[in-house]
N, C-alpha and C. Protein backbone atom coordinates (compact mmCIF):
# COMPACT_ATOMS: atom_id res chain seq x y z
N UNK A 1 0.84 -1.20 0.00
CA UNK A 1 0.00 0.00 0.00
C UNK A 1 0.88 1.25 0.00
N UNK A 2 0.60 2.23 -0.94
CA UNK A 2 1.50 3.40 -1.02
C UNK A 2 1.01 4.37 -0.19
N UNK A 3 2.01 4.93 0.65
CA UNK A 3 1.63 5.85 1.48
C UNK A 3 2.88 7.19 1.61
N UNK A 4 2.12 7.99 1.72
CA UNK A 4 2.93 9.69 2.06
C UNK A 4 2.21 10.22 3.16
N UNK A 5 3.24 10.22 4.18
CA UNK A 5 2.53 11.02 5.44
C UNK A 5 3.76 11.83 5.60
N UNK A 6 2.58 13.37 5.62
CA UNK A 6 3.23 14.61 5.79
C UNK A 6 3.00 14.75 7.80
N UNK A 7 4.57 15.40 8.00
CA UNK A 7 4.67 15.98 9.10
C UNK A 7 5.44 17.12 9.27
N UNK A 8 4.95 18.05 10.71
CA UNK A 8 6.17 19.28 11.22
C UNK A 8 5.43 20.34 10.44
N UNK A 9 4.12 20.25 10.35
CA UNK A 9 3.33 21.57 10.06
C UNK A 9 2.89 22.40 11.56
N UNK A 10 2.35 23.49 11.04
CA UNK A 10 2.09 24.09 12.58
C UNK A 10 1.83 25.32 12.15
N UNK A 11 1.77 26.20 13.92
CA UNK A 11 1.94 27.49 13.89
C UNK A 11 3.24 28.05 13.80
N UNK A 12 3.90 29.24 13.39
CA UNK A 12 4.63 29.55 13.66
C UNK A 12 4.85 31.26 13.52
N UNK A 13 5.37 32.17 14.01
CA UNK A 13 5.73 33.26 13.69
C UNK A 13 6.20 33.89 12.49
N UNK A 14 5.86 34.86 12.26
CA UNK A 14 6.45 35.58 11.12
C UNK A 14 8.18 35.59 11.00
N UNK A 15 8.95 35.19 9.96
CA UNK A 15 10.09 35.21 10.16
C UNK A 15 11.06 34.15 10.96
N UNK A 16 9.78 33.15 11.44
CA UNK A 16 10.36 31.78 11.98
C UNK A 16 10.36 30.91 11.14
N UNK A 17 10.72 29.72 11.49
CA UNK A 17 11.21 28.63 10.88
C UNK A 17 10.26 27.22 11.12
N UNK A 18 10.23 26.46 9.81
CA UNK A 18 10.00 25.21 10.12
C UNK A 18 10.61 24.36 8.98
N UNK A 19 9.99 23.02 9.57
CA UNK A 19 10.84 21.45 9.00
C UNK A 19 9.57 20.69 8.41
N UNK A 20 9.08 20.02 7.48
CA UNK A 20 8.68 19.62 7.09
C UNK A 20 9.08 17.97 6.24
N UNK A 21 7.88 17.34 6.76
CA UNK A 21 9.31 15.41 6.68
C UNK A 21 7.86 14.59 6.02
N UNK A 22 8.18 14.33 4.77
CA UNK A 22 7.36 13.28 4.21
C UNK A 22 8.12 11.93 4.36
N UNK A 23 7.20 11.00 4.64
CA UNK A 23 7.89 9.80 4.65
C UNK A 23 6.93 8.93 3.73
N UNK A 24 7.38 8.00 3.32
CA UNK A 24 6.93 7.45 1.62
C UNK A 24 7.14 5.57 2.35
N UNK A 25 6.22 5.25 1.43
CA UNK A 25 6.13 3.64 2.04
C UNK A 25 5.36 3.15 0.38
N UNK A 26 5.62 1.81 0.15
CA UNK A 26 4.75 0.98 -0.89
C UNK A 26 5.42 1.42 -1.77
N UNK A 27 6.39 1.85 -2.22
CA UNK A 27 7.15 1.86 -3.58
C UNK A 27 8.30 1.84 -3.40
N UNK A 28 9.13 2.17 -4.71
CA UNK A 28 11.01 2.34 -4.43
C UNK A 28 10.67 4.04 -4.52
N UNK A 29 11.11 4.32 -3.16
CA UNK A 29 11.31 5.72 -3.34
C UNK A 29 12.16 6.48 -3.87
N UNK A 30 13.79 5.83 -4.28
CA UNK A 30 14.68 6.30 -5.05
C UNK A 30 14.19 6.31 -6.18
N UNK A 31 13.05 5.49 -7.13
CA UNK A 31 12.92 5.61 -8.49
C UNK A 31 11.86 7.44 -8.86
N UNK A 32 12.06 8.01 -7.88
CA UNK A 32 11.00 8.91 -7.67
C UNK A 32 11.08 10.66 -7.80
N UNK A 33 11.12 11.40 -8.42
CA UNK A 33 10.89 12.49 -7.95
C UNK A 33 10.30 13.40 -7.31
N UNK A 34 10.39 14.07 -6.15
CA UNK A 34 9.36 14.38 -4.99
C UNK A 34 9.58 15.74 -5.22
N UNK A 35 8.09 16.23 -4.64
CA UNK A 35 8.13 17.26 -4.86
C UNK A 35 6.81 18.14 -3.83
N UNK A 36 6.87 19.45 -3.27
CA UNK A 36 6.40 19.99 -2.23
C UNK A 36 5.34 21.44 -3.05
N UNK A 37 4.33 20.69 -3.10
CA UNK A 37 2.94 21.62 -2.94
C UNK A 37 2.38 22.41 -1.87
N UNK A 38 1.95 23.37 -2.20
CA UNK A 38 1.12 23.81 -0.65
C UNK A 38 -0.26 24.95 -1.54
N UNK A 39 -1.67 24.74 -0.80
CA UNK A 39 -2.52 25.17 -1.19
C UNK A 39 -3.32 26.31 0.19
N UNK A 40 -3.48 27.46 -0.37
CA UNK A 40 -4.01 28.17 0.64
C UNK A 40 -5.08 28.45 0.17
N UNK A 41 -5.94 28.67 1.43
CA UNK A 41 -7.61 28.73 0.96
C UNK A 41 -8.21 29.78 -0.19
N UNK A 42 -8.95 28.99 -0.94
CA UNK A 42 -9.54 29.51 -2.03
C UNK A 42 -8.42 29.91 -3.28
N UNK A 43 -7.43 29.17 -3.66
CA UNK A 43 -6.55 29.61 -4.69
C UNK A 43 -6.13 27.64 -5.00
N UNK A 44 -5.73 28.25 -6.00
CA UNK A 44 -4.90 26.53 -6.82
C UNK A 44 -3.65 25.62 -5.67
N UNK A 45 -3.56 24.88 -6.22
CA UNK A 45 -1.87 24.50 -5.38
C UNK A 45 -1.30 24.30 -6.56
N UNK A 46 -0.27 24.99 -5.90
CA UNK A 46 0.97 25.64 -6.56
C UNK A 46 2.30 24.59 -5.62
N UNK A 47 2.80 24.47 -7.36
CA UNK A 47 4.31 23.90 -6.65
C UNK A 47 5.30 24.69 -6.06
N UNK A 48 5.92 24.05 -4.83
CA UNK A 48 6.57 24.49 -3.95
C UNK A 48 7.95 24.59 -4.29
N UNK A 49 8.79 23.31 -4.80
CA UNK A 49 9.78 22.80 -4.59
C UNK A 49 10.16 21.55 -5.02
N UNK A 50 10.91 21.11 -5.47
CA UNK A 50 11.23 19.23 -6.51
C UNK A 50 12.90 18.95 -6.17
N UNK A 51 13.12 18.02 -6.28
CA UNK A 51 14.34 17.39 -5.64
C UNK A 51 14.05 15.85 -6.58
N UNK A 52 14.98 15.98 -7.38
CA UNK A 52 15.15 14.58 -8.78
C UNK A 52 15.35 13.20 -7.38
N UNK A 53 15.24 12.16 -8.29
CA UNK A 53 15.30 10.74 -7.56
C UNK A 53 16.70 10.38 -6.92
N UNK A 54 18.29 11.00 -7.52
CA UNK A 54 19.05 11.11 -6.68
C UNK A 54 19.60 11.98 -5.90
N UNK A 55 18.68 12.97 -5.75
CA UNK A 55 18.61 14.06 -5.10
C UNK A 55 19.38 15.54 -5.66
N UNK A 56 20.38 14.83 -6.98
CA UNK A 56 21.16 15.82 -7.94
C UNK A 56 20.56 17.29 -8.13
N UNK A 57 19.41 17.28 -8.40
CA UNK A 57 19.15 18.41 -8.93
C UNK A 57 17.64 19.31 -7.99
N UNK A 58 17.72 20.43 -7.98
CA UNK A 58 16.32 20.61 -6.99
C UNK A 58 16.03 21.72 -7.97
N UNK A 59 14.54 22.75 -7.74
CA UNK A 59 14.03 23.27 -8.24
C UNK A 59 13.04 24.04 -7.07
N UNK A 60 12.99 25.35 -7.20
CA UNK A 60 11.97 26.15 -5.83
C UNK A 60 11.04 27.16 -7.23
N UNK A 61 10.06 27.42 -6.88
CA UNK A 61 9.42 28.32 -6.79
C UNK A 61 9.82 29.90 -6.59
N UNK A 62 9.36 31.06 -7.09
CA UNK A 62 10.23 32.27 -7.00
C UNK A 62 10.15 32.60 -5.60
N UNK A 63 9.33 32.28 -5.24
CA UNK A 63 8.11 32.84 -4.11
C UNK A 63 9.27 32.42 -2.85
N UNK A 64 9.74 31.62 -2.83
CA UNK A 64 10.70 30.86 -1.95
C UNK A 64 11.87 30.48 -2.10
N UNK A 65 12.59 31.10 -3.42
CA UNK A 65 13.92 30.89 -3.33
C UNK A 65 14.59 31.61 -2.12
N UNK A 66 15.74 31.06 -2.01
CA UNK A 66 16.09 31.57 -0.95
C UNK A 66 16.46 31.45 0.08
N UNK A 67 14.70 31.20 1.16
CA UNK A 67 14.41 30.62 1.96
C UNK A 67 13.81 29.12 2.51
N UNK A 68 13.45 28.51 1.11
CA UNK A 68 13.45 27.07 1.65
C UNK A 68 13.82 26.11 0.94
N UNK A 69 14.28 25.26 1.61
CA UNK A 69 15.33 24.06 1.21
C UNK A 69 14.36 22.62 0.96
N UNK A 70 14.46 21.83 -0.20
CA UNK A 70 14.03 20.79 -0.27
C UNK A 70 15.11 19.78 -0.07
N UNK A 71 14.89 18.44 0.21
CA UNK A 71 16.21 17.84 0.47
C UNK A 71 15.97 16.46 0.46
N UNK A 72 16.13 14.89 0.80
CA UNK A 72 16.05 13.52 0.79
C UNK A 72 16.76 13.08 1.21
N UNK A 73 16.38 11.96 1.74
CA UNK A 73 17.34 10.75 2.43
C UNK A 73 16.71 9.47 1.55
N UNK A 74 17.02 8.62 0.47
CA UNK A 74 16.25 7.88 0.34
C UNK A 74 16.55 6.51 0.73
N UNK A 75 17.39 6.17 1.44
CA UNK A 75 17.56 5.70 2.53
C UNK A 75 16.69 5.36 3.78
N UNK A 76 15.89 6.12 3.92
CA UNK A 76 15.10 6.45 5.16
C UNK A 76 13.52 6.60 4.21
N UNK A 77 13.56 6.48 3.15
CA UNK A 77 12.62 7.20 2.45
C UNK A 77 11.77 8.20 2.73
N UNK A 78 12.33 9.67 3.02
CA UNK A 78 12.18 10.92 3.31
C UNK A 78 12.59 11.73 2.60
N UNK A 79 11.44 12.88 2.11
CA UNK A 79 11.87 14.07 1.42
C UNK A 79 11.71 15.26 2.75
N UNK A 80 12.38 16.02 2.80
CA UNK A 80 12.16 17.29 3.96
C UNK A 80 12.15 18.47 2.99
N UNK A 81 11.38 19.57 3.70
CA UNK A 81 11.06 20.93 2.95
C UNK A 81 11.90 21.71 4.45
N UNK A 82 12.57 22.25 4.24
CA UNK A 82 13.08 22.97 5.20
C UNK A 82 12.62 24.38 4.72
N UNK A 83 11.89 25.19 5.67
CA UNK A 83 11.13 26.34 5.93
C UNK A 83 11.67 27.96 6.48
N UNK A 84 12.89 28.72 5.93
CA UNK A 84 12.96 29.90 6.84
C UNK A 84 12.29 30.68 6.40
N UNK A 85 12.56 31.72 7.10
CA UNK A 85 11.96 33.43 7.24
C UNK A 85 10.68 33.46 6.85
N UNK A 86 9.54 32.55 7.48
CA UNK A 86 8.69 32.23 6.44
C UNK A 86 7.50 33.59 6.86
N UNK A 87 6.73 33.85 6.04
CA UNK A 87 5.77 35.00 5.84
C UNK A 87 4.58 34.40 5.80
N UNK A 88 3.54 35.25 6.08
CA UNK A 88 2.10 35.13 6.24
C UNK A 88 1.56 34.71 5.37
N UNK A 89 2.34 34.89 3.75
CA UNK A 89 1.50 34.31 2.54
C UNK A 89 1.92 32.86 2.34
N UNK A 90 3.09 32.30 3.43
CA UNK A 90 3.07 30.91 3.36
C UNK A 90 2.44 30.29 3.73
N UNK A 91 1.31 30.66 4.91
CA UNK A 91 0.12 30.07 5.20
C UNK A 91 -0.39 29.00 4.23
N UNK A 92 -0.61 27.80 4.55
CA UNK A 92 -1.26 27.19 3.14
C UNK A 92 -1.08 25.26 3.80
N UNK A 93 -1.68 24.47 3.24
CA UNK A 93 -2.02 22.84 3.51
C UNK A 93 -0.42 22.87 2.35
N UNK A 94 0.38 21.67 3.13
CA UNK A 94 1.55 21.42 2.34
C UNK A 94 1.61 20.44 2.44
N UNK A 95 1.90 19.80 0.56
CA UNK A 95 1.06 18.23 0.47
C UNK A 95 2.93 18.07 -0.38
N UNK A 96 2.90 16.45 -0.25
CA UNK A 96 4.14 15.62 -0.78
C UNK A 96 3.52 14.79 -1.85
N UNK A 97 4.32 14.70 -3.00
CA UNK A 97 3.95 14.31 -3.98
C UNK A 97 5.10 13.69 -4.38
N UNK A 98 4.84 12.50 -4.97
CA UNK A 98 5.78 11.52 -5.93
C UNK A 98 5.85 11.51 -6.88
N UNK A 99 6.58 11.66 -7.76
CA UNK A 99 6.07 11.11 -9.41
C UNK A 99 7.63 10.45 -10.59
N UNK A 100 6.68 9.28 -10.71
CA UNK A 100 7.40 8.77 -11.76
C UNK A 100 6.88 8.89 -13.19
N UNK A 101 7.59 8.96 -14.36
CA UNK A 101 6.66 8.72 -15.62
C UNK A 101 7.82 8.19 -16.37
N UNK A 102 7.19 7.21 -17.14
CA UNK A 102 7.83 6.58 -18.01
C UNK A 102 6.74 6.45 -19.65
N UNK A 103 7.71 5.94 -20.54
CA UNK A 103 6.84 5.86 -21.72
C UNK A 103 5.31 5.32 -21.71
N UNK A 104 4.64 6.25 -22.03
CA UNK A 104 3.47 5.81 -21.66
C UNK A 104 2.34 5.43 -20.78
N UNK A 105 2.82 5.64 -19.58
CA UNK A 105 2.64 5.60 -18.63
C UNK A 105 3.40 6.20 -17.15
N UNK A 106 2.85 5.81 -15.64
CA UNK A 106 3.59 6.98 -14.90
C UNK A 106 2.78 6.50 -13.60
N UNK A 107 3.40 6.92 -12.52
CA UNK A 107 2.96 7.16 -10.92
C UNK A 107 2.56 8.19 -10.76
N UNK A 108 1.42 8.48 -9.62
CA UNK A 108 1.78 10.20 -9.01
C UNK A 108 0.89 9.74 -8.05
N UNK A 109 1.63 9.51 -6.33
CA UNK A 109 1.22 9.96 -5.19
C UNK A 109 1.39 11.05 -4.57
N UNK A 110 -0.19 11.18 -3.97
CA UNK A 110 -0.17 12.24 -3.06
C UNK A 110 -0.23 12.18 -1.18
N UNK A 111 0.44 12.88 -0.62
CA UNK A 111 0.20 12.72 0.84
C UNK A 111 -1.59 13.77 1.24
N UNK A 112 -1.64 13.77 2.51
CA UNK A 112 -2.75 14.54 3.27
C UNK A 112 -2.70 15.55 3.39
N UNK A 113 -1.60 15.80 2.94
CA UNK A 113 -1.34 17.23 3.94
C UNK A 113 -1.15 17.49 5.03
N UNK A 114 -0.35 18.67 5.53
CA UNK A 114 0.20 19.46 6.71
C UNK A 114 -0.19 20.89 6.66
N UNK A 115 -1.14 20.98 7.66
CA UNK A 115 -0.97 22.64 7.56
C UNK A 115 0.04 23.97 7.95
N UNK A 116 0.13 24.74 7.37
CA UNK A 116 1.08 25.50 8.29
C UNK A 116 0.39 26.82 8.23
N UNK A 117 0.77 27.52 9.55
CA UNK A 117 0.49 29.00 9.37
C UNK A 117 1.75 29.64 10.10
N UNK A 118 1.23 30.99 9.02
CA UNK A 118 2.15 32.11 9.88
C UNK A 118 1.79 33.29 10.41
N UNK A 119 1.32 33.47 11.45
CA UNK A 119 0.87 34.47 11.65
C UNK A 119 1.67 35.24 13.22
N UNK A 120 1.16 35.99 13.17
CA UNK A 120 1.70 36.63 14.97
C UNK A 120 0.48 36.90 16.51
């Protein structure tokens, strides 16, 4: 059974920090590219952040260069979103996503989500 459970959402302050830890079960998680969504109320979800299957290459969003770090252990089968200086418009459900595609076909899990806010 494939599973993504998101954790290390929360409250936090303006300009504070958080950690964010998907952990992945029911597949090879090295064959995978992961990648960090987050949806705030009443707007699309928008990609966050991607980190390739050997972790070589990553990719952020403008919105968050900068300040947050995507990263893997696949070893442990864990992707982490590491979170600074984060702002009020990061408010938003932050979901983990898998995806493989191959000719013709392809994977794509999703986790539950984590909420986070930022407020004061």
């Amino acid at each position: 059974q494939v599973q993504l459970v998101e954790s290390g959402g929360g409250l936090v302050q303006p300009g504070g920090s958080l950690r964010l830890s998907c952990v992945a079960s029911g597949f090879t998680f090295s064959n995978y590219i992961m990648k960090w969504y987050r949806q705030a109320p009443g707007k699309e979800r928008d990609l966050v952040a991607s980190i390739s299957d050997i972790g070589g290459a990553t990719n952020y969003a403008e919105s968050v260069k900068g300040r947050f770090t995507i990263s893997r252990e696949n070893a442990k089968n864990i992707v982490y979103l590491q979170m600074n200086s984060l702002k009020p418009e990061d408010t938003a459900v932050y979901y983990c996503n898998a995806l493989r595609r191959w000719f013709g076909g392809g994977n794509d899990y999703w986790g539950q989500g984590t909420q986070v806010t930022v407020s004061s």
